[in-house]
C-alpha atoms as a PDB file:
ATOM      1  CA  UNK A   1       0.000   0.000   0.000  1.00  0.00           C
ATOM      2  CA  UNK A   2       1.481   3.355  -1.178  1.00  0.00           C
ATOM      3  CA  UNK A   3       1.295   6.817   0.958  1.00  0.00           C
ATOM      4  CA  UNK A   4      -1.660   8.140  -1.713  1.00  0.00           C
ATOM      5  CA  UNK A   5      -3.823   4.820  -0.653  1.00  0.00           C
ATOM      6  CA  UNK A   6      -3.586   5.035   2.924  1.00  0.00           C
ATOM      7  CA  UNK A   7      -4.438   9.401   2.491  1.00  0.00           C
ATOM      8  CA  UNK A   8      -7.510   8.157   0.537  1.00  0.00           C
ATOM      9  CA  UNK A   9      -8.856   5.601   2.686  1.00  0.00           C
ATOM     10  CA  UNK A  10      -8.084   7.881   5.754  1.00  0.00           C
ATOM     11  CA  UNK A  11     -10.050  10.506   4.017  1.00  0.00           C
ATOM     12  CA  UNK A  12     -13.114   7.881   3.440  1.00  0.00           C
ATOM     13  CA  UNK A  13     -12.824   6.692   7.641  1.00  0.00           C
ATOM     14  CA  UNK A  14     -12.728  10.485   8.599  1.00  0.00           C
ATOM     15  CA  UNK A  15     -15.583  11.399   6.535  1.00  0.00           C
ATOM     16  CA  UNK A  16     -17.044   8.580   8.220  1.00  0.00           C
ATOM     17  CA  UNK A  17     -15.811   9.888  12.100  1.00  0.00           C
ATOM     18  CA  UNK A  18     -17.262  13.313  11.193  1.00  0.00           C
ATOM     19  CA  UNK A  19     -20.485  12.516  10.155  1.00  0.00           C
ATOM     20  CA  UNK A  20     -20.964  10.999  13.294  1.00  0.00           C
ATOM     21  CA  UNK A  21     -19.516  13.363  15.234  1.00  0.00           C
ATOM     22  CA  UNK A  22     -22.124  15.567  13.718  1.00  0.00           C
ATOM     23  CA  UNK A  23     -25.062  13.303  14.289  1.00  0.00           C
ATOM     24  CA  UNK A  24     -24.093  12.719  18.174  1.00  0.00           C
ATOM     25  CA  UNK A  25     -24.050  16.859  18.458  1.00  0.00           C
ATOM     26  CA  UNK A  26     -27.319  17.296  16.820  1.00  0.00           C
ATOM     27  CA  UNK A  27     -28.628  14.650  19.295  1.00  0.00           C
ATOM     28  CA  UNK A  28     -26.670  16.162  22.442  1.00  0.00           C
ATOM     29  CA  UNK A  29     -28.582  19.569  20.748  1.00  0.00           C
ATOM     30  CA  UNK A  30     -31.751  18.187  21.481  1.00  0.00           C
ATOM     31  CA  UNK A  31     -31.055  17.761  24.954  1.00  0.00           C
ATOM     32  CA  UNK A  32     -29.975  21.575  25.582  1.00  0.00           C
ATOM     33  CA  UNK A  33     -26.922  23.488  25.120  1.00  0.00           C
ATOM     34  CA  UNK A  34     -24.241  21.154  25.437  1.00  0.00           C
ATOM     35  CA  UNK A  35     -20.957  21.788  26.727  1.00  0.00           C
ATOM     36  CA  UNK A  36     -18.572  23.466  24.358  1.00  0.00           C
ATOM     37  CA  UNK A  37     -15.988  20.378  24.080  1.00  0.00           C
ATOM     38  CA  UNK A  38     -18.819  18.038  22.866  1.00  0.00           C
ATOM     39  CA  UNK A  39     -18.155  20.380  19.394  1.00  0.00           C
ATOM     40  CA  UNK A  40     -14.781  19.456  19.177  1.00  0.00           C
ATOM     41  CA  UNK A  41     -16.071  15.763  18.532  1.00  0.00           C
ATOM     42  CA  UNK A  42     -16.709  17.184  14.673  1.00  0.00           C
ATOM     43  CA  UNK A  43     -14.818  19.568  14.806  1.00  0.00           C
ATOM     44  CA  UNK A  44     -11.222  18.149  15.225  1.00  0.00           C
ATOM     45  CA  UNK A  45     -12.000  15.208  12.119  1.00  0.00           C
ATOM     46  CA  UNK A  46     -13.300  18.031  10.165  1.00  0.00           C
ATOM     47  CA  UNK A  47      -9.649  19.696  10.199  1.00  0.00           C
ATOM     48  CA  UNK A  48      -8.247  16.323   9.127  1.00  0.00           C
ATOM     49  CA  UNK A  49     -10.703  16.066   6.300  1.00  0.00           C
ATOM     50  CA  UNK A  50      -9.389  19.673   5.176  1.00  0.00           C
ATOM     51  CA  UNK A  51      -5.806  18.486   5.417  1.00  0.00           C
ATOM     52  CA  UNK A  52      -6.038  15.212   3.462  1.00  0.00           C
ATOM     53  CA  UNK A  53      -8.640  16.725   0.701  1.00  0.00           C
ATOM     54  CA  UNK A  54      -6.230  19.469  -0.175  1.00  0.00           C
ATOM     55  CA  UNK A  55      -3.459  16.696  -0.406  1.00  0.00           C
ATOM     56  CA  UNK A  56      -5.160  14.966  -2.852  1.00  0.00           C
ATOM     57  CA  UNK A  57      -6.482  18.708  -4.840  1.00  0.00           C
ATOM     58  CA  UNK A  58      -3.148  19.287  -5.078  1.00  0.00           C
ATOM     59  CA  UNK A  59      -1.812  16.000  -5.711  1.00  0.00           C
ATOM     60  CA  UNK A  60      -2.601  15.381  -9.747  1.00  0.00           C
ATOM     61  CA  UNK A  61      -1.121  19.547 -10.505  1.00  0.00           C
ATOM     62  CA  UNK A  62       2.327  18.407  -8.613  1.00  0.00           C
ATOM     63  CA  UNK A  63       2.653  14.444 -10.461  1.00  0.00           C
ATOM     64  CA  UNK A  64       1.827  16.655 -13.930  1.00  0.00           C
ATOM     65  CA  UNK A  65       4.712  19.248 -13.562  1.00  0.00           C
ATOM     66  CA  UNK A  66       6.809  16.024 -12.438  1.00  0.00           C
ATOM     67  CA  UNK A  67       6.126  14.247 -15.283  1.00  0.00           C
ATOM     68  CA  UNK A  68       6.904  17.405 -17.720  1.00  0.00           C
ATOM     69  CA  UNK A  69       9.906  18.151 -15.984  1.00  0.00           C
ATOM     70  CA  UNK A  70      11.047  14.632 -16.837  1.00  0.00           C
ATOM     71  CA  UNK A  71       9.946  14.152 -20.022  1.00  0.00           C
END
């Protein structure tokens, strides 16, 4: 398994992680107004997600200029 296969599939489990972070808040939301660090549940996968989906935005511009630069 190469580095861009294990970003990917971390992507797909994170996405997973932050949609249930977000369901779990909108259900501690129903109860009242929940402490502030039950937020951090979608918020902290959510700043993954950004991380690995600009990784793989940026990942087909940089392996083009590599393969012009070689060939």
């Amino acid at each position: 398994m190469n580095f861009n296969t294990l970003i990917r599939q971390t992507h797909r489990w994170l996405s997973i992680v932050f949609t249930a972070g977000v369901v779990g808040y909108m259900i501690v939301m129903t109860k009242g107004q929940p402490p502030a660090w039950v937020g951090l549940f979608a918020l902290v996968p959510l700043i993954l997600l950004l991380v690995s989906g600009l990784y793989m935005f940026v990942l087909p511009y940089v392996t083009k200029g590599r393969r012009r630069a070689e060939g």
